[in-house]
C-alpha atoms as a PDB file:
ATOM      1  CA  UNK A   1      -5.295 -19.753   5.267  1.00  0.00           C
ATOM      2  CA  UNK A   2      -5.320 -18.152   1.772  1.00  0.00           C
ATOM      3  CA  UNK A   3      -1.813 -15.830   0.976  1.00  0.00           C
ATOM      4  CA  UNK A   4      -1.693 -12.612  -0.239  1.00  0.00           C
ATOM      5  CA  UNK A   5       1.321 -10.868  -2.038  1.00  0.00           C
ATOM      6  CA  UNK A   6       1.658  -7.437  -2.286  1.00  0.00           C
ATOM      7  CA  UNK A   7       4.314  -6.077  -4.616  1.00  0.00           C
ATOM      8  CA  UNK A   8       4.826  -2.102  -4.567  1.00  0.00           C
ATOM      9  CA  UNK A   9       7.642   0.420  -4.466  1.00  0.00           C
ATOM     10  CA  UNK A  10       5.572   2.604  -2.240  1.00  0.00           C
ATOM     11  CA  UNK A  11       5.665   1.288   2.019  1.00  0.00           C
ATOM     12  CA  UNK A  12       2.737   3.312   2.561  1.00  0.00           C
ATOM     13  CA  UNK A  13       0.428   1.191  -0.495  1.00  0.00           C
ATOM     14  CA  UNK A  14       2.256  -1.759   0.884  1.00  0.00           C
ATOM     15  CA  UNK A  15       1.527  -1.253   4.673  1.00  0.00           C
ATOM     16  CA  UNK A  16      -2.557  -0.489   3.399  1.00  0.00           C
ATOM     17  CA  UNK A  17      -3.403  -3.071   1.781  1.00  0.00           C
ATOM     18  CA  UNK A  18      -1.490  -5.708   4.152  1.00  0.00           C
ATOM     19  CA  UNK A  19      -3.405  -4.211   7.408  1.00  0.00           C
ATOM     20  CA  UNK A  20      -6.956  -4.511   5.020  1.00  0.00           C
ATOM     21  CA  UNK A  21      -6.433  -8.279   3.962  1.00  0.00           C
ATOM     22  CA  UNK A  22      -4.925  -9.404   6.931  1.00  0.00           C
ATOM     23  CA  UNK A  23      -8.035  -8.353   8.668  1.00  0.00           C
ATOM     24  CA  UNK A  24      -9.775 -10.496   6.195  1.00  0.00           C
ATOM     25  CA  UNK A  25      -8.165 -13.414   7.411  1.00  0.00           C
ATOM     26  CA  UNK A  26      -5.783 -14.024   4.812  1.00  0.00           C
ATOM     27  CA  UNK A  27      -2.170 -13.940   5.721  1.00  0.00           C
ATOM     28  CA  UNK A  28      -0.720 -10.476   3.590  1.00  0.00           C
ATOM     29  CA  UNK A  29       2.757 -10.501   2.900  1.00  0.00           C
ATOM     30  CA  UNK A  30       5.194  -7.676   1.446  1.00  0.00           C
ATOM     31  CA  UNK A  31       7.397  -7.095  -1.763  1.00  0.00           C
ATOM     32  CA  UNK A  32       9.111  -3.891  -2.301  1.00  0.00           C
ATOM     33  CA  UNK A  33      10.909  -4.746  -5.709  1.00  0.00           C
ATOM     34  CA  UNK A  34      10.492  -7.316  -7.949  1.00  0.00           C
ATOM     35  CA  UNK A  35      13.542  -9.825  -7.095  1.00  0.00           C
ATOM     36  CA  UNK A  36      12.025  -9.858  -3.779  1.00  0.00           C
ATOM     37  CA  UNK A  37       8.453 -10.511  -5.032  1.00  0.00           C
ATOM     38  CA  UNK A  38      10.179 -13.278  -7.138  1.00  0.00           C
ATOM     39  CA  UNK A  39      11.545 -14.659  -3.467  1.00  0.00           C
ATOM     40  CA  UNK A  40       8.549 -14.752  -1.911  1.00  0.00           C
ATOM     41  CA  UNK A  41       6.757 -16.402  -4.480  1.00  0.00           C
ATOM     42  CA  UNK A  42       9.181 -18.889  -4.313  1.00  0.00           C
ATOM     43  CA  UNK A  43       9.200 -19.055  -0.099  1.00  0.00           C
ATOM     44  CA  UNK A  44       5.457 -18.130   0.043  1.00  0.00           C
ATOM     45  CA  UNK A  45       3.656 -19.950  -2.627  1.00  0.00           C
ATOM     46  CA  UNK A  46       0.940 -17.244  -2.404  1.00  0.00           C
ATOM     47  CA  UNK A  47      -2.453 -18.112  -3.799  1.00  0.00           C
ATOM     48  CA  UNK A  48      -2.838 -13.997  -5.034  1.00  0.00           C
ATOM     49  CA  UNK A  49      -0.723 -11.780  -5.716  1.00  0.00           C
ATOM     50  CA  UNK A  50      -0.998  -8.033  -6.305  1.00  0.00           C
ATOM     51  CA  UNK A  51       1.710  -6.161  -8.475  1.00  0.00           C
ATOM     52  CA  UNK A  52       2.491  -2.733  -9.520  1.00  0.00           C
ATOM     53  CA  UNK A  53       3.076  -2.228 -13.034  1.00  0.00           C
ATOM     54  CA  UNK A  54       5.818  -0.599 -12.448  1.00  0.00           C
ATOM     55  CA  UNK A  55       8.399  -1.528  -9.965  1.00  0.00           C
ATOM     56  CA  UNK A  56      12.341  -0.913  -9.356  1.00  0.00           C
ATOM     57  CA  UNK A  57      14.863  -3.862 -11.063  1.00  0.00           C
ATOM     58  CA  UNK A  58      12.232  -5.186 -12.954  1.00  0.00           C
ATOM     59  CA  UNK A  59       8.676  -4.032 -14.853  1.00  0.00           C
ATOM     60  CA  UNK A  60       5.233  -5.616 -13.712  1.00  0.00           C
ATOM     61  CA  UNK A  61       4.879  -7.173 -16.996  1.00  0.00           C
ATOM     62  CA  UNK A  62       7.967  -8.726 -16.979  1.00  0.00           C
ATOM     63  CA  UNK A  63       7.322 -10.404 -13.141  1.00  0.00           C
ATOM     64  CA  UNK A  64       3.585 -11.680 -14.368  1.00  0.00           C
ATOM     65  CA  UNK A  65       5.113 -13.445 -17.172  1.00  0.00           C
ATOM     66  CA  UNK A  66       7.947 -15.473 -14.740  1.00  0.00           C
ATOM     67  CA  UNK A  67       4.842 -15.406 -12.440  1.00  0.00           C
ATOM     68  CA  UNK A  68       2.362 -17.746 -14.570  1.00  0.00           C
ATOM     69  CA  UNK A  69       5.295 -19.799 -16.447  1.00  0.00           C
ATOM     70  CA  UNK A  70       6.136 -20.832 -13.101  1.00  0.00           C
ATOM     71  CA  UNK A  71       2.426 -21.110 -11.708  1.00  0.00           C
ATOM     72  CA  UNK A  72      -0.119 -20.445 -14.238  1.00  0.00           C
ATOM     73  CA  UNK A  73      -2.918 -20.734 -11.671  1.00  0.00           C
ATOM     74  CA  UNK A  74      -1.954 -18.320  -9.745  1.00  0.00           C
ATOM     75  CA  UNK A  75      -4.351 -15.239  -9.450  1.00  0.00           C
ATOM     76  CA  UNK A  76      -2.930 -11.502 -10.096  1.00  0.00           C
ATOM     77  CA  UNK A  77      -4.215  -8.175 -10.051  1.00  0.00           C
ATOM     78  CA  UNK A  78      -2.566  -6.095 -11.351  1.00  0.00           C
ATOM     79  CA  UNK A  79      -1.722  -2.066  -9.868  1.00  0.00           C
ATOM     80  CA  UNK A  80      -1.018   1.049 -11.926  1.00  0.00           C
ATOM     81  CA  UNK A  81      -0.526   4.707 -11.369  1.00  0.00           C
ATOM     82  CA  UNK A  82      -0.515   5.168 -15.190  1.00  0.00           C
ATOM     83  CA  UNK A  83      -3.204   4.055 -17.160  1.00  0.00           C
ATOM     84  CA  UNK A  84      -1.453   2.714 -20.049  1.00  0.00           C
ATOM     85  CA  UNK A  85      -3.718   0.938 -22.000  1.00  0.00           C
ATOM     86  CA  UNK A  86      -1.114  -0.928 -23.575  1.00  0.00           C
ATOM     87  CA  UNK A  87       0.515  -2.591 -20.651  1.00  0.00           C
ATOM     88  CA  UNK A  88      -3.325  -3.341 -19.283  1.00  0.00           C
ATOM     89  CA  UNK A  89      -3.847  -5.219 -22.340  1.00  0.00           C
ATOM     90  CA  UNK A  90      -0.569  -7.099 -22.289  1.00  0.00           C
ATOM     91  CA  UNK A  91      -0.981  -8.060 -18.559  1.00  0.00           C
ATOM     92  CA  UNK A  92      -4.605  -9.285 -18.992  1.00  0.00           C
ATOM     93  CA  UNK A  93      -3.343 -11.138 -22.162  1.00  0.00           C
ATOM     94  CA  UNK A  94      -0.762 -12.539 -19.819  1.00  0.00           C
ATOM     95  CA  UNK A  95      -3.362 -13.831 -17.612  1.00  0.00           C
ATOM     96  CA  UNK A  96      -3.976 -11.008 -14.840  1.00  0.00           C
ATOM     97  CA  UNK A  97      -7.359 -11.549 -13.370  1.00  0.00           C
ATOM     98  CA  UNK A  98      -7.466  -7.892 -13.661  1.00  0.00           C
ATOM     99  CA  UNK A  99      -6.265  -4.329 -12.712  1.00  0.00           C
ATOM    100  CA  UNK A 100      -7.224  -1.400 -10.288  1.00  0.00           C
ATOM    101  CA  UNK A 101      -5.503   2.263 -11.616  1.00  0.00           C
ATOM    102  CA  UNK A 102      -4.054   4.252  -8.555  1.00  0.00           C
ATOM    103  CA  UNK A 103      -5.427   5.853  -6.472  1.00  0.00           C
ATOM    104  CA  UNK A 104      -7.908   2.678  -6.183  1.00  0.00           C
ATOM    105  CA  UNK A 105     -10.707   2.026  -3.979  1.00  0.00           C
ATOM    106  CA  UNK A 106      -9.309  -0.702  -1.299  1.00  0.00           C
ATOM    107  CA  UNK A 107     -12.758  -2.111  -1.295  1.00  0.00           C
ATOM    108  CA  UNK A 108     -12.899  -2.497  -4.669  1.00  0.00           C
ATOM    109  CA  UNK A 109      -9.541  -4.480  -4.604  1.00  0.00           C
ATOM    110  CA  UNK A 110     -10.879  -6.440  -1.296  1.00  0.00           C
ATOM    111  CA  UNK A 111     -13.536  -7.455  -2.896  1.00  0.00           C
ATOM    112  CA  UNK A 112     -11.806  -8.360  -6.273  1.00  0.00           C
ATOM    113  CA  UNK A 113      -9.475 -10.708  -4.213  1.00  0.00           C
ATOM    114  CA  UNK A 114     -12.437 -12.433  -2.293  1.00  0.00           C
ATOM    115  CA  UNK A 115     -14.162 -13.586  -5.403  1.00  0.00           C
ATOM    116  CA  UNK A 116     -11.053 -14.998  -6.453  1.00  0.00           C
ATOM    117  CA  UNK A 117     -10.495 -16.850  -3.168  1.00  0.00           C
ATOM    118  CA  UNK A 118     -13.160 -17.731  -1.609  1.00  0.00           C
END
């Protein structure tokens, strides 16, 4: 069974998206800041993980970088409320697969993670 992390400040993006992949079969787990995301990553060895750019203790950016030094194969998508076209640039450089601005369509980002992992 392919694992799904889902880092976000807000419960009610985190609760969303968990209910929609686990009823994709993939087992959807939950990061609220980006210590813990770092923790599950470590626990979890997810096979996707999807951030928010920005996050409390510690930016996006800054968790997708410790992300692929650590595991450069692992997929990300990356979240944002903002837009910045900077940041998108610097995570994609980084090696996100790619980003969804907020609000997002879920079935855009469902469909996004199955072509990764299936």
């Amino acid at each position: 069974m392919k694992t799904v992390l889902i880092v976000d400040d807000q419960q009610g993006i985190r609760m969303l998206l968990k209910e929609v992949f686990t009823k994709e079969g993939y087992l959807a787990i939950t990061a609220g800041s980006g210590l813990e995301a770092l923790e599950k990553v470590e626990q979890d060895s997810p096979d996707l993980v999807l951030l928010d750019m920005k996050i409390p203790g510690m930016d996006g950016i800054e968790i997708l970088k410790r992300l692929k030094k650590s595991n450069p194969n692992i997929h990300v998508l990356m979240m944002t409320a903002y837009g910045e076209l900077d940041l998108i640039r610097e995570s994609i450089n980084w090696g996100a697969a790619h980003y969804f601005t907020k609000p997002f369509d879920v079935f855009e980002v469902r469909d996004a993670v199955k072509q990764l992992l299936d």
